[in-house]
C-alpha atoms as a PDB file:
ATOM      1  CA  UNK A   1       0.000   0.000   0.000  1.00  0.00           C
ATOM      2  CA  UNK A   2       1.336   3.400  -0.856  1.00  0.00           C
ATOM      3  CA  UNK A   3       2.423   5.758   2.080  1.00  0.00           C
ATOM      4  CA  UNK A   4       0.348   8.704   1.285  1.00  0.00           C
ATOM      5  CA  UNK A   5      -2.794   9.223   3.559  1.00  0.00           C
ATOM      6  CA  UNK A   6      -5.579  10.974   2.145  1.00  0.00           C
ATOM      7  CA  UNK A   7      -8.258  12.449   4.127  1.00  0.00           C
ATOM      8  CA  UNK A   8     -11.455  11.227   4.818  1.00  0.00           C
ATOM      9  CA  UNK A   9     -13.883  12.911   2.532  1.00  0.00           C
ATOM     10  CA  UNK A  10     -16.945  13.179   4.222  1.00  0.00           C
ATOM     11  CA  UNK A  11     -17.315  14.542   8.045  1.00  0.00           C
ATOM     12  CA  UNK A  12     -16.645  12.001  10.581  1.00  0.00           C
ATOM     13  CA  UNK A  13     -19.908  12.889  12.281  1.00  0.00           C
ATOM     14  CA  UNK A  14     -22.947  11.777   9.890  1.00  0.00           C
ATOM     15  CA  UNK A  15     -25.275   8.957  10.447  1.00  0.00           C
ATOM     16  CA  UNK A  16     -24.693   6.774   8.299  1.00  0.00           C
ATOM     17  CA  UNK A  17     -27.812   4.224   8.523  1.00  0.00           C
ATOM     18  CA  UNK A  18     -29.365   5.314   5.137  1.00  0.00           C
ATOM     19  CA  UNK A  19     -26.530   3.661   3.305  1.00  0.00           C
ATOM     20  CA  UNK A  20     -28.483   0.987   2.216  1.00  0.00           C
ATOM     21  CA  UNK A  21     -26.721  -0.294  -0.729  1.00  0.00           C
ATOM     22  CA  UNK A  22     -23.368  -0.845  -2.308  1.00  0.00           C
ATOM     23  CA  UNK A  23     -23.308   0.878  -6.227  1.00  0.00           C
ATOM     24  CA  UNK A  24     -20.935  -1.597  -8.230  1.00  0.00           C
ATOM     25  CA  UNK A  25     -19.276  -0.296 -11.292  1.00  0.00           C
ATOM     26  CA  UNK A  26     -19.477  -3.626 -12.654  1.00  0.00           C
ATOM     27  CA  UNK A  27     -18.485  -3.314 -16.056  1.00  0.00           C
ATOM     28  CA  UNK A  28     -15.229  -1.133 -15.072  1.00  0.00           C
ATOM     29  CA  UNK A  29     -14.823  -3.911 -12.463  1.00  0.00           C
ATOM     30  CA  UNK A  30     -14.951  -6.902 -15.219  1.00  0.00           C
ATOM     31  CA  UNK A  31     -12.350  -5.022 -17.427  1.00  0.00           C
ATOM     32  CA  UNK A  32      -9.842  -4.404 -14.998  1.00  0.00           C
ATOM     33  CA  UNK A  33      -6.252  -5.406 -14.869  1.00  0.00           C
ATOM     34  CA  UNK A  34      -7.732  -7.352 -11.338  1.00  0.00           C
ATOM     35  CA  UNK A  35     -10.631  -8.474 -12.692  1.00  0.00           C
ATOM     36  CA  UNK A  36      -8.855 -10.369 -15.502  1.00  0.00           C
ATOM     37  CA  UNK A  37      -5.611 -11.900 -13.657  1.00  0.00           C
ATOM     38  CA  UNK A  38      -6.509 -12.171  -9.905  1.00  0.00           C
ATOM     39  CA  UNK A  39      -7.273 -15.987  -9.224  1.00  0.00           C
ATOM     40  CA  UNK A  40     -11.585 -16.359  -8.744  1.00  0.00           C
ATOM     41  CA  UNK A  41     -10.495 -17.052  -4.423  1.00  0.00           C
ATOM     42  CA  UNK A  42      -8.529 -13.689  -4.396  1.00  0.00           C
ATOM     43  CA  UNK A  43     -11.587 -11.996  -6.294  1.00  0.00           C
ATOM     44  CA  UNK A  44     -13.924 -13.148  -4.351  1.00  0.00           C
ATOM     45  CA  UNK A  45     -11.924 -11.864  -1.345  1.00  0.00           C
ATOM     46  CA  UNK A  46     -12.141  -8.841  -2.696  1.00  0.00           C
ATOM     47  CA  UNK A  47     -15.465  -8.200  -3.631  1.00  0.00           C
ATOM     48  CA  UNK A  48     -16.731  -9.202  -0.486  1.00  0.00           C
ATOM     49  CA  UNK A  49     -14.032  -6.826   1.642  1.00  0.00           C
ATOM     50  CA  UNK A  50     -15.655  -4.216  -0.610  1.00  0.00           C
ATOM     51  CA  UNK A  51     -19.778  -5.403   0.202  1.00  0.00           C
ATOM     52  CA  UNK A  52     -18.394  -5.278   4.145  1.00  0.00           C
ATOM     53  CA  UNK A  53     -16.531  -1.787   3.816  1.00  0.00           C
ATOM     54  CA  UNK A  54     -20.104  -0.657   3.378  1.00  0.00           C
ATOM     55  CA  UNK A  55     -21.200  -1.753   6.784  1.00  0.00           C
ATOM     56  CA  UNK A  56     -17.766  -0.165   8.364  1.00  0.00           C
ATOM     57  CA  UNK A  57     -17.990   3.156  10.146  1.00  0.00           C
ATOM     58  CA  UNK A  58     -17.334   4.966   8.249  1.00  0.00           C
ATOM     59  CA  UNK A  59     -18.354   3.971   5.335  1.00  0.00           C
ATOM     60  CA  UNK A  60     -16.044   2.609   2.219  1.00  0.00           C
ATOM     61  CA  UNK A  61     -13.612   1.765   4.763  1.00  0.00           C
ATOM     62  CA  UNK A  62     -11.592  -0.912   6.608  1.00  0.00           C
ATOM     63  CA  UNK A  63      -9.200  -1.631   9.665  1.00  0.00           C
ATOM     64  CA  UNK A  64      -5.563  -3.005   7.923  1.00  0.00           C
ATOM     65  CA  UNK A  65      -4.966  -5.176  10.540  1.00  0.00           C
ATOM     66  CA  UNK A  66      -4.692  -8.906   9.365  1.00  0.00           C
ATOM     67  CA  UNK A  67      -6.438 -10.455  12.196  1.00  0.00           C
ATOM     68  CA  UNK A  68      -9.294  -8.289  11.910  1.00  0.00           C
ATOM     69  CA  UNK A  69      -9.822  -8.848   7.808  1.00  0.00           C
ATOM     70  CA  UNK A  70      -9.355 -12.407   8.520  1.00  0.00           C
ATOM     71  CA  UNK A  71     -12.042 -12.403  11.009  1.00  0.00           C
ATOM     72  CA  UNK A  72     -14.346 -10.632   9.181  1.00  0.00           C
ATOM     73  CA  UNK A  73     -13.841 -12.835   6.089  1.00  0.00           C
ATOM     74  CA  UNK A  74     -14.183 -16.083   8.387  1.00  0.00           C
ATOM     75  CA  UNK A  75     -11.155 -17.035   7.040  1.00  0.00           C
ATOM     76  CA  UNK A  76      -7.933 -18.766   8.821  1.00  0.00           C
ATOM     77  CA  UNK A  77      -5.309 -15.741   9.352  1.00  0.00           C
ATOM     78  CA  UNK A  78      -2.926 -18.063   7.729  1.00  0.00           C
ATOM     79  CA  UNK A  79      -5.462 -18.085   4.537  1.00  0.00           C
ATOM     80  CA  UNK A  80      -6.121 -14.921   4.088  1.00  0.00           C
ATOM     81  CA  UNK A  81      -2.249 -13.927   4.670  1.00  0.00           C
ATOM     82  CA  UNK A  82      -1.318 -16.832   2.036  1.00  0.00           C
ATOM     83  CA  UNK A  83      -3.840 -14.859  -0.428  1.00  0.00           C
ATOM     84  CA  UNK A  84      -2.436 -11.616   0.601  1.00  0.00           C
ATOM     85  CA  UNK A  85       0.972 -12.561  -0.614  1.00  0.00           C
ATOM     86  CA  UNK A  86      -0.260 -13.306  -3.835  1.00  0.00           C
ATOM     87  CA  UNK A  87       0.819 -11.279  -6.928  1.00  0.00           C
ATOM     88  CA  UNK A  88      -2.310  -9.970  -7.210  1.00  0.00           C
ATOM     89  CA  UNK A  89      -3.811 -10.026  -3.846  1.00  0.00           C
ATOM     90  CA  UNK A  90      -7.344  -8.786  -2.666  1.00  0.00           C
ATOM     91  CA  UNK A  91      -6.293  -5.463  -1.259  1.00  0.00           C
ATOM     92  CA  UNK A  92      -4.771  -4.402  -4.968  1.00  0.00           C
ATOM     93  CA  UNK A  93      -5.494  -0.758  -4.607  1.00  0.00           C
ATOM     94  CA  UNK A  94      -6.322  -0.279  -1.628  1.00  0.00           C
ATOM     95  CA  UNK A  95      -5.202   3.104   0.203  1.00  0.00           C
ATOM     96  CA  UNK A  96      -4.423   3.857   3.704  1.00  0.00           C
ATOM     97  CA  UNK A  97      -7.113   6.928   4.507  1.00  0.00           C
ATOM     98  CA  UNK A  98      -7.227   9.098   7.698  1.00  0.00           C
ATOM     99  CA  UNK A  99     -10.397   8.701   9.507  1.00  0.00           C
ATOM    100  CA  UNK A 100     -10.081  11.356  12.701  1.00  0.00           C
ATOM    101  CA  UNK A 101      -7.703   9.734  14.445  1.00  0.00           C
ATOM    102  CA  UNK A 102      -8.009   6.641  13.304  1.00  0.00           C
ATOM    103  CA  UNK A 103      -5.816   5.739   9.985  1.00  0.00           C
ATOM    104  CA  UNK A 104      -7.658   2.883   7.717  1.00  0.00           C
ATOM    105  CA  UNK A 105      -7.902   1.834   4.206  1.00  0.00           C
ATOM    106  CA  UNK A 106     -10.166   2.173   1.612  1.00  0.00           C
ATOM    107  CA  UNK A 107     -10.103   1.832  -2.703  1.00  0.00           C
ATOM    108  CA  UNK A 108     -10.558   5.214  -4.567  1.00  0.00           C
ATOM    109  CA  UNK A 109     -13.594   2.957  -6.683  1.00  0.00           C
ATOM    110  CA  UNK A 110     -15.492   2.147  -3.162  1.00  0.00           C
ATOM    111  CA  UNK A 111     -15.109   6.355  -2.258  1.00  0.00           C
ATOM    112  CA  UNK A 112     -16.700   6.794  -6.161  1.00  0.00           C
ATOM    113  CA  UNK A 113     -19.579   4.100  -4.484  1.00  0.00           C
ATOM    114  CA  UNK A 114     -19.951   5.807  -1.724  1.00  0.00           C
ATOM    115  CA  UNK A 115     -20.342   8.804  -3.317  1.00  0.00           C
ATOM    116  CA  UNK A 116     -23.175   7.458  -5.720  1.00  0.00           C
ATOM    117  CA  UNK A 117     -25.042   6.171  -2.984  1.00  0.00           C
ATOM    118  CA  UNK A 118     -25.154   9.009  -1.044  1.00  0.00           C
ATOM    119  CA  UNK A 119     -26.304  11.367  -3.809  1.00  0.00           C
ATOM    120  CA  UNK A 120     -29.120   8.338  -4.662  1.00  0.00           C
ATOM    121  CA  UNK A 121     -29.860   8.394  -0.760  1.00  0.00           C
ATOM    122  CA  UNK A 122     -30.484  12.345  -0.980  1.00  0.00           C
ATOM    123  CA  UNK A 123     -32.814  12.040  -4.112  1.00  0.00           C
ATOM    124  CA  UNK A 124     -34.830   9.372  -2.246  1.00  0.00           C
ATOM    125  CA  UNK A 125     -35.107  11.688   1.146  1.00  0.00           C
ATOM    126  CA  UNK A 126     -36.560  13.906  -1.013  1.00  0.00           C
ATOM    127  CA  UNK A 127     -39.071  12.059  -2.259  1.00  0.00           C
ATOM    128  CA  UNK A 128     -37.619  12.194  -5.970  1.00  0.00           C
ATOM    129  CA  UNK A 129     -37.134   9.810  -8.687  1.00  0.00           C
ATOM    130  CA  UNK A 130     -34.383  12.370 -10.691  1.00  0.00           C
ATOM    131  CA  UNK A 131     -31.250  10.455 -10.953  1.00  0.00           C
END
């Protein structure tokens, strides 16, 4: 993972609980240099990282730690640390991201997500069907 932090985009203070949904670029996703040459285990991995970033406060984020990853993954640490050292590996991407005080990781796609679903979230507050 590269050393630069970015910030956090949103404020650290919002409720989060109308994020119901995760917005999936999928064709970008299928045409991507992961997509094509990470093994189907590692993709997997991966996807569903992303799905459970959703439920993370906040949002589109994720603790780096190992143990925690593997935990949430029900996976064996030494599983998810053999798919980690993988050429391609499930957290291809990823970015460490400063949350407060907390630091934490997230992919520039799942901010783009997040981003998406917040916007949709708005439009359906209002009582709108514009998209």
């Amino acid at each position: 993972m590269p050393d630069t932090v970015i910030d956090y985009p949103y404020p650290l203070d919002l409720r989060w609980n109308y994020i119901e949904f995760l917005p999936v670029f999928y064709q970008r996703f299928e045409r991507s240099r992961f997509c094509m040459l990470a093994d189907l285990d590692v993709r997997g991995a991966a996807f569903t990282l992303w799905a459970l970033s959703f439920r993370e406060y906040p949002p589109a984020t994720l603790s780096s730690d190992d143990d925690m990853l593997a935990f949430q993954l029900r996976m064996d640490l030494d599983a998810w640390l053999e798919l980690r050292g993988r050429k391609i590996e499930p957290l291809q991407g990823w970015i460490p991201v400063q949350c407060g005080k907390e630091t934490r990781i997230t992919h520039p796609v799942l901010l783009e997500s997040l981003e998406v679903a917040v916007k949709a979230s708005k439009l359906r507050q209002r009582g709108t069907s514009r998209r």
